[in-house]
C-alpha atoms as a PDB file:
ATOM      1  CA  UNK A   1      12.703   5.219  67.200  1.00  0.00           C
ATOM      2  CA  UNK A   2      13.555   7.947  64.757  1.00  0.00           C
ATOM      3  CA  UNK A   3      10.547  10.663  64.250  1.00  0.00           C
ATOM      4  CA  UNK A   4      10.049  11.714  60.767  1.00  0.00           C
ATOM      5  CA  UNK A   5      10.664  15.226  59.952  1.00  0.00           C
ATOM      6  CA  UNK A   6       8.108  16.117  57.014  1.00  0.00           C
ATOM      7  CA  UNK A   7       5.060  13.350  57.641  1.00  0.00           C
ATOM      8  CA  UNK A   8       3.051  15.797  55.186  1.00  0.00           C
ATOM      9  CA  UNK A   9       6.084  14.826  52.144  1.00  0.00           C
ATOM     10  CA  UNK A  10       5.189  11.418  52.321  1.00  0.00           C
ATOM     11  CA  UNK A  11       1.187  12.452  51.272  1.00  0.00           C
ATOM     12  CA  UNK A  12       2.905  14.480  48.513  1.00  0.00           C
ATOM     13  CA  UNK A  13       5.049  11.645  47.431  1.00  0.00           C
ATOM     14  CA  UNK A  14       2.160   9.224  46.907  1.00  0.00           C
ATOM     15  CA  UNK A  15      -0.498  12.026  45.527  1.00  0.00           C
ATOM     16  CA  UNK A  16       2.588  12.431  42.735  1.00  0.00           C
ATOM     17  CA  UNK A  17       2.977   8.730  42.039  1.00  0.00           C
ATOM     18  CA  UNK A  18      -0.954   7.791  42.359  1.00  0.00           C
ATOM     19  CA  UNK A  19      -1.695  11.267  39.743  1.00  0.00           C
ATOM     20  CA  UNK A  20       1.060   9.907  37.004  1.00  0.00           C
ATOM     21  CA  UNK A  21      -0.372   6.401  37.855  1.00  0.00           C
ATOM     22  CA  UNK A  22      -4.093   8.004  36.564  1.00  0.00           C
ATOM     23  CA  UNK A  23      -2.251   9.749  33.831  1.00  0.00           C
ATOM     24  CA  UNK A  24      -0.437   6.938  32.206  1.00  0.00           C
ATOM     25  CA  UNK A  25      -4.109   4.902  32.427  1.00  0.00           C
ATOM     26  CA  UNK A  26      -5.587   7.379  30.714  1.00  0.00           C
ATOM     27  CA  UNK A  27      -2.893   7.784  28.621  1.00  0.00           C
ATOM     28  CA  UNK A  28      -3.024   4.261  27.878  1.00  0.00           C
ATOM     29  CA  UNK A  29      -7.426   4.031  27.503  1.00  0.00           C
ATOM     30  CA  UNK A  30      -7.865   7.080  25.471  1.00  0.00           C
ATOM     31  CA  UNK A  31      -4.795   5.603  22.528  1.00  0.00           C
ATOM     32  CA  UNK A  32      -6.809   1.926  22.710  1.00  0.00           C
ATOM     33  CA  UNK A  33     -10.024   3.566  22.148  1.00  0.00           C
ATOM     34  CA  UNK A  34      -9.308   6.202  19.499  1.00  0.00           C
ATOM     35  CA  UNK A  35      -6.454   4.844  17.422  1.00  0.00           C
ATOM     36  CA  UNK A  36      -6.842   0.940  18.295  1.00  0.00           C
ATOM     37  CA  UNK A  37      -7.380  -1.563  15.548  1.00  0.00           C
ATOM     38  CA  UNK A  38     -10.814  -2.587  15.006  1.00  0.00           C
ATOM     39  CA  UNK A  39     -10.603  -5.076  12.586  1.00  0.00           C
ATOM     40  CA  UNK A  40     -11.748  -5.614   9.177  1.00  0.00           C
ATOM     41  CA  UNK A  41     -13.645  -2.148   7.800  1.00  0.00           C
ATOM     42  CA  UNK A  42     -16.867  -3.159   6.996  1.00  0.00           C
ATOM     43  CA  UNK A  43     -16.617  -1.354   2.665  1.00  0.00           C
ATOM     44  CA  UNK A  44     -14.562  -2.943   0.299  1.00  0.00           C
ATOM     45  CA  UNK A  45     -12.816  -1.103  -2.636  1.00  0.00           C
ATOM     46  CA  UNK A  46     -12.661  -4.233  -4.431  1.00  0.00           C
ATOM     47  CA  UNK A  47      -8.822  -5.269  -5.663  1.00  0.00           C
ATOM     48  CA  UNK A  48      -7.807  -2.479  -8.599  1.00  0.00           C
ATOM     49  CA  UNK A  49      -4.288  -3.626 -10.254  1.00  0.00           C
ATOM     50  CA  UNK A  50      -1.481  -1.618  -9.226  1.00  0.00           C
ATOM     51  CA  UNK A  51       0.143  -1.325 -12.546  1.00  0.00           C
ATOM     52  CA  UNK A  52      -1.595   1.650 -14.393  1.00  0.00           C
ATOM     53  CA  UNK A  53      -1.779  -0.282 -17.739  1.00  0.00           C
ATOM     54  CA  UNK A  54      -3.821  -2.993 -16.530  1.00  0.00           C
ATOM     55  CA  UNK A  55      -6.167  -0.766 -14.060  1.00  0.00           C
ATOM     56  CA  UNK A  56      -9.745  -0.652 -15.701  1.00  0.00           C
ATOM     57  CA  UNK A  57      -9.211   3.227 -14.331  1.00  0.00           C
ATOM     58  CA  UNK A  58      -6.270   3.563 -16.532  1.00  0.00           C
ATOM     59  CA  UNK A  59      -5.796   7.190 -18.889  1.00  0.00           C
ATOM     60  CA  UNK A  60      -3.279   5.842 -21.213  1.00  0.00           C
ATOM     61  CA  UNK A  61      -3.104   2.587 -23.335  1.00  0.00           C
ATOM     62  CA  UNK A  62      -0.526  -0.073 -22.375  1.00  0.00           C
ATOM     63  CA  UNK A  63       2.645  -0.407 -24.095  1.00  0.00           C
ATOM     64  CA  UNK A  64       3.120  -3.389 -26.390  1.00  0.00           C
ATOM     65  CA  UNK A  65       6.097  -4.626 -24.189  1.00  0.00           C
ATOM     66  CA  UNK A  66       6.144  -3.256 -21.253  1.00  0.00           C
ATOM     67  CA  UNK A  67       9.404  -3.563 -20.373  1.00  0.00           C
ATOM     68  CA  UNK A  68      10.710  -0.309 -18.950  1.00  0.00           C
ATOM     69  CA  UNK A  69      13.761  -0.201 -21.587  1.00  0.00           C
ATOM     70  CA  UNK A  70      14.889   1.314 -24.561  1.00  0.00           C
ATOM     71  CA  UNK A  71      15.550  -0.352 -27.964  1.00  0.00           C
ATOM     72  CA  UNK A  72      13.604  -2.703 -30.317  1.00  0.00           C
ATOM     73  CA  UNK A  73      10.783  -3.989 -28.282  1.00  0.00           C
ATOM     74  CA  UNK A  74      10.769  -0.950 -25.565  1.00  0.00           C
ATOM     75  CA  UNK A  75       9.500   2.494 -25.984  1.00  0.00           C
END
């Protein structure tokens, strides 16, 4: 039977494995319970139209045509 040389390296081997065990748990708790999805907020902005022109919020009048191009019908 072969004696072990450093019995005392064995507790330091499973102190390091069982302390990045607790790290990577609380790693793992602390990202679910500060940056985890909760669902659905509970305000609603209400849908605003993306295109400035047709936003109630809009500063400038839309164009006739709004094509973006130049020529008869564009600006």
């Amino acid at each position: 039977m072969e004696q072990r040389a450093h019995p005392s390296s064995v507790l330091v081997t499973w102190a390091v494995i069982l302390g990045l065990l607790v790290l990577i748990l609380f790693k793992g708790a602390f990202a679910f319970l500060v940056i985890g999805d909760r669902g659905q907020p509970g305000w609603d902005y209400r849908p605003v139209p993306d295109t400035p022109g047709e936003s109630p919020y809009a500063i400038y009048e839309p164009l006739p045509h709004p094509q973006h191009v130049t020529g008869a019908k564009g600006h």
